[in-house]
PDB file of N, CA and C in Angstrom:
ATOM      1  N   UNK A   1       0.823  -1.188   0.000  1.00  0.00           N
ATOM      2  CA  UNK A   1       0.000   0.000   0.000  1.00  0.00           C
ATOM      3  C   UNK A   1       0.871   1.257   0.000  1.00  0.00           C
ATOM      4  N   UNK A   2       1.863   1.493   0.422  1.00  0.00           N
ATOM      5  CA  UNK A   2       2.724   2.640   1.064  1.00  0.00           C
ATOM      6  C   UNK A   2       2.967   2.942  -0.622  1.00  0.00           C
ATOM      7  N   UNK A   3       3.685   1.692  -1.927  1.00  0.00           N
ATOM      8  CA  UNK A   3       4.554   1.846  -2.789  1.00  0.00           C
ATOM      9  C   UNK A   3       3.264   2.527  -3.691  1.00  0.00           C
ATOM     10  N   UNK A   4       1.945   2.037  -3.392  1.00  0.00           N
ATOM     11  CA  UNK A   4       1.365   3.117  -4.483  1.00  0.00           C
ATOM     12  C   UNK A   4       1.195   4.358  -4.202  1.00  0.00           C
ATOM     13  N   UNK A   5       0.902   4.795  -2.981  1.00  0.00           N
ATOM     14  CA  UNK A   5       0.819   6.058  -2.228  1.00  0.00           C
ATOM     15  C   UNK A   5       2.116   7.086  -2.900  1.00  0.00           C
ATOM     16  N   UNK A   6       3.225   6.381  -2.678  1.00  0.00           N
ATOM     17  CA  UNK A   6       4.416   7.106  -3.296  1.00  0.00           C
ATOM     18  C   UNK A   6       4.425   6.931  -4.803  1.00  0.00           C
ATOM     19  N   UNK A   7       3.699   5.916  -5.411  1.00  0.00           N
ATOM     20  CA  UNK A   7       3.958   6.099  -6.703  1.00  0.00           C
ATOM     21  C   UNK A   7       2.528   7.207  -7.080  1.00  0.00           C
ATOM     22  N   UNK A   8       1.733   7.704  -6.419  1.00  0.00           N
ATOM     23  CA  UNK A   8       0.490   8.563  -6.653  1.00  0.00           C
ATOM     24  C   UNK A   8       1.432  10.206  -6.916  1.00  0.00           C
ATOM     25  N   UNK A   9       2.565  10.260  -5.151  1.00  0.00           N
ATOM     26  CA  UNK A   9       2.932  11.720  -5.334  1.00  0.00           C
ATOM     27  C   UNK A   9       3.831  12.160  -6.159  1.00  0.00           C
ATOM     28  N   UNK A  10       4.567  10.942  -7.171  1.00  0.00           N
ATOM     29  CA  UNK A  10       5.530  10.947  -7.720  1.00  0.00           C
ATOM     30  C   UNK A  10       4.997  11.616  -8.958  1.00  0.00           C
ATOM     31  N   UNK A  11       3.547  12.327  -9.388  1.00  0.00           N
ATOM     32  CA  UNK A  11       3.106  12.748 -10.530  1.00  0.00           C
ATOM     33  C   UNK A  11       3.103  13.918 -10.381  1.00  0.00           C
ATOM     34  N   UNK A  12       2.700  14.723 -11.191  1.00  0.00           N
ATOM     35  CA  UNK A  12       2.896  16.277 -11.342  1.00  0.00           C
ATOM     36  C   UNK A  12       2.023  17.046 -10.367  1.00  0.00           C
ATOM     37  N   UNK A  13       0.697  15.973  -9.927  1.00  0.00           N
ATOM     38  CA  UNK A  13       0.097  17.014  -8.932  1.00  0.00           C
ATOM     39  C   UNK A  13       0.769  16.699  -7.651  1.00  0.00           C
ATOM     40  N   UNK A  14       1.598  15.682  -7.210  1.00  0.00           N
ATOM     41  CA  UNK A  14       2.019  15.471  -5.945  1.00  0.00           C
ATOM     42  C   UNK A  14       2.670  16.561  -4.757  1.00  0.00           C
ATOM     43  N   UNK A  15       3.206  17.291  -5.636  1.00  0.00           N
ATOM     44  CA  UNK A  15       3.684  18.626  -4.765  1.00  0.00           C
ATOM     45  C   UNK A  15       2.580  19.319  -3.964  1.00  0.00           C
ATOM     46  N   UNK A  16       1.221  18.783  -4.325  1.00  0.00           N
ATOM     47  CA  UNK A  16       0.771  19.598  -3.966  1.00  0.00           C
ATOM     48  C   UNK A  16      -0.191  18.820  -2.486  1.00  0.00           C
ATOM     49  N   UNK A  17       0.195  17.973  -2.225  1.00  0.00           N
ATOM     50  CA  UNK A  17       0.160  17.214  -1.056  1.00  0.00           C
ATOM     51  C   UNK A  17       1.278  17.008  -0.265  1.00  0.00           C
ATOM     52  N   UNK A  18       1.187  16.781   0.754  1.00  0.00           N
ATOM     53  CA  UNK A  18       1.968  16.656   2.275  1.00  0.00           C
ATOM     54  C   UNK A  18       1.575  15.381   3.341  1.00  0.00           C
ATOM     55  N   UNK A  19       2.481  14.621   3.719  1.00  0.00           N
ATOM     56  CA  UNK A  19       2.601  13.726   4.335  1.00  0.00           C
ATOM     57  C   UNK A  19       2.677  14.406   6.037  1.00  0.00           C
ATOM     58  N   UNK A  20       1.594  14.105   7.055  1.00  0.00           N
ATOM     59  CA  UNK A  20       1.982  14.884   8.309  1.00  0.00           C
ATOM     60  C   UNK A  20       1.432  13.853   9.171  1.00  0.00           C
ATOM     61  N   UNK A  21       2.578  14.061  10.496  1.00  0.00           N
ATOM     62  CA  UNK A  21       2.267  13.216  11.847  1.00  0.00           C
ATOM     63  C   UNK A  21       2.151  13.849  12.516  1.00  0.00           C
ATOM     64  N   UNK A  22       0.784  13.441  13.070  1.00  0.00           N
ATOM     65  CA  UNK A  22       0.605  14.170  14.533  1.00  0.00           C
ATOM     66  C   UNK A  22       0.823  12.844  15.983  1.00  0.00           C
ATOM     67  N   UNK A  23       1.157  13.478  16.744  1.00  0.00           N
ATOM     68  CA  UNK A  23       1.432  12.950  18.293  1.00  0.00           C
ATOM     69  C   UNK A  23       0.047  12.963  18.843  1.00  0.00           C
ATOM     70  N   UNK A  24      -0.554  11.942  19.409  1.00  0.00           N
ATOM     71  CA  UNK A  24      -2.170  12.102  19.431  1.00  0.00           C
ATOM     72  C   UNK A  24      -1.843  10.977  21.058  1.00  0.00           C
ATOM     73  N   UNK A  25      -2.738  11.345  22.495  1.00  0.00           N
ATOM     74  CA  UNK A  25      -2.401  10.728  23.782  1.00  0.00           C
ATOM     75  C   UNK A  25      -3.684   9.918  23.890  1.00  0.00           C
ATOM     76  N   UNK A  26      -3.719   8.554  23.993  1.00  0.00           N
ATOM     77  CA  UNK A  26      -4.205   7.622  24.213  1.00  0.00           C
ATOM     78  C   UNK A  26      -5.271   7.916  25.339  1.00  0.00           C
ATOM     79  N   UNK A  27      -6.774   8.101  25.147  1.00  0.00           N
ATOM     80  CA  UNK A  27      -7.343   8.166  26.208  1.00  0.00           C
ATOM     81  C   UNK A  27      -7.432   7.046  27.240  1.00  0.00           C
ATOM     82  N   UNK A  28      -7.284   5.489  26.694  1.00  0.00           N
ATOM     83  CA  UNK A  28      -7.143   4.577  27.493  1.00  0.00           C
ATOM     84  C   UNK A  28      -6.216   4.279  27.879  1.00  0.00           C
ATOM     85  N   UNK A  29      -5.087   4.068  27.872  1.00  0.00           N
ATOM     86  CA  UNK A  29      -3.557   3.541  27.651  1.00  0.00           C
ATOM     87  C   UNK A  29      -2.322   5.003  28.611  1.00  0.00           C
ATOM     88  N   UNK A  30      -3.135   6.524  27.721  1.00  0.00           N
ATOM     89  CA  UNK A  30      -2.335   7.350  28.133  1.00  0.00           C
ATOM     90  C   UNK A  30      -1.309   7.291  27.642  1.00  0.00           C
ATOM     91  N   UNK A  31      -0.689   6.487  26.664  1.00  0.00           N
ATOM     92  CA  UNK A  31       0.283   5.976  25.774  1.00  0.00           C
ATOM     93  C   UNK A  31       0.265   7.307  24.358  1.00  0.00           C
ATOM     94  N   UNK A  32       1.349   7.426  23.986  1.00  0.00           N
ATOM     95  CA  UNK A  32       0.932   9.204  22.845  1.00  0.00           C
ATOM     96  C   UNK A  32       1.740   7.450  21.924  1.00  0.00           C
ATOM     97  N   UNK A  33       0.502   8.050  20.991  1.00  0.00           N
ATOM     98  CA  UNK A  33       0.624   7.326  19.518  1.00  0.00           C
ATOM     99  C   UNK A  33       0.627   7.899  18.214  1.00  0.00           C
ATOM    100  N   UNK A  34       0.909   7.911  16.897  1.00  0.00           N
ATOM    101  CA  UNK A  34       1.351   8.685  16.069  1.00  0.00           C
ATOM    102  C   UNK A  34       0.358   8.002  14.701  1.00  0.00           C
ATOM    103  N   UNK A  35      -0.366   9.531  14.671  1.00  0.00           N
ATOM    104  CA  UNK A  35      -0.960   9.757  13.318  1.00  0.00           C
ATOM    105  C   UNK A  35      -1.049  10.213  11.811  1.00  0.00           C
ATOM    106  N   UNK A  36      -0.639   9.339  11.115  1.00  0.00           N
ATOM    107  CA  UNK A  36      -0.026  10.004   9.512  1.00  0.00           C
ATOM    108  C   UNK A  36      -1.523   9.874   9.137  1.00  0.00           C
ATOM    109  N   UNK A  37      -1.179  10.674   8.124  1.00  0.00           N
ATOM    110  CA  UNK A  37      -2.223  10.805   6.722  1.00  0.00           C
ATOM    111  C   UNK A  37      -1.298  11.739   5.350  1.00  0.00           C
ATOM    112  N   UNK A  38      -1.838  11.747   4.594  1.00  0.00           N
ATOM    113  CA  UNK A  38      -1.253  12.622   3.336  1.00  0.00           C
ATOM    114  C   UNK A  38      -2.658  13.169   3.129  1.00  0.00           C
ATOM    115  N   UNK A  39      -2.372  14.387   3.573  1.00  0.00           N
ATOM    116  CA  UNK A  39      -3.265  15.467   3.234  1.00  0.00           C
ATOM    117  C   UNK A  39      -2.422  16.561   1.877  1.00  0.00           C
ATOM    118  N   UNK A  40      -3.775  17.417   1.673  1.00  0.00           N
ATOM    119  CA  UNK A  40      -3.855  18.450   0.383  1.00  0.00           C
ATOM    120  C   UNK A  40      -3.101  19.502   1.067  1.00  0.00           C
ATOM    121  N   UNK A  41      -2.440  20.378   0.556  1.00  0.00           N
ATOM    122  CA  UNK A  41      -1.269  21.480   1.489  1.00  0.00           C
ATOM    123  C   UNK A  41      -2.259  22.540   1.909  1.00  0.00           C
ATOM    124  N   UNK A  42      -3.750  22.593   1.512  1.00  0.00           N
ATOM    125  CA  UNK A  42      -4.391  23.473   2.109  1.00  0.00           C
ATOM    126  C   UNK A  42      -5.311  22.733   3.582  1.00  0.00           C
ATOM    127  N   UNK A  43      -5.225  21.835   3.576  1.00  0.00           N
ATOM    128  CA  UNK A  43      -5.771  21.335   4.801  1.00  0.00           C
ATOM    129  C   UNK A  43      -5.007  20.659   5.912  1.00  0.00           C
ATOM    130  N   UNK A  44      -3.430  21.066   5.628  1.00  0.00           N
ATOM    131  CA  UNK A  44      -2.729  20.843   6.809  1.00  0.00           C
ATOM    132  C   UNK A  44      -2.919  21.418   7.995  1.00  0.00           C
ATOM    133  N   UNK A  45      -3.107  22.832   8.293  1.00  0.00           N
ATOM    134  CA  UNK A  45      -3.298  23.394   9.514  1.00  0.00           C
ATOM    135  C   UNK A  45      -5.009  23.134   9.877  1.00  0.00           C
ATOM    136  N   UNK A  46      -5.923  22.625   9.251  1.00  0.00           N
ATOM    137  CA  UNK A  46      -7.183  21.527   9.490  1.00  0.00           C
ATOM    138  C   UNK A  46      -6.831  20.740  10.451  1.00  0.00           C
ATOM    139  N   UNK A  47      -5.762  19.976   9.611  1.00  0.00           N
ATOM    140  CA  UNK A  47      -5.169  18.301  10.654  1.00  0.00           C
ATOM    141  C   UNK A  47      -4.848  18.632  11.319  1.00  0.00           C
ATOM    142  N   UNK A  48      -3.645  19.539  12.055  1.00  0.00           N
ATOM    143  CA  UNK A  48      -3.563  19.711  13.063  1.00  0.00           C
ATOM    144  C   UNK A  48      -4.573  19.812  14.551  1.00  0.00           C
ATOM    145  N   UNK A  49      -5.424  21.020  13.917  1.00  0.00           N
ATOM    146  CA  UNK A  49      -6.442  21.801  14.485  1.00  0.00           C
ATOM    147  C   UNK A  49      -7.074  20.935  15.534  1.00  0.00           C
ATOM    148  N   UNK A  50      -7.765  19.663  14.898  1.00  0.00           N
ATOM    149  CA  UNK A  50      -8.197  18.312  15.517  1.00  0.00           C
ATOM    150  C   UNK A  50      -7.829  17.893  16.289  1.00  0.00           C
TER     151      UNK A  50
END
């Protein structure tokens, strides 16, 4: 799954997406676990926001 993801940004619109992790704290566990997605470069500060 990952190799098509990279073969998606490897095209001419890919620049225009961003790969971002957020640090997100386990309400059960209390354990901080880590959230990727590849978002559009206008809805990065969105993802965060959450």
């Amino acid at each position: 799954m990952a190799k098509k993801a990279v073969a998606t940004l490897q095209k001419g619109e890919g620049r225009s997406y961003a790969k971002v992790i957020k640090m997100v704290k386990s309400p059960k566990t209390g354990a901080y676990v880590f959230q990727e997605e590849i978002v559009h470069n206008d809805k990065v500060k969105e993802f965060f926001a959450n």
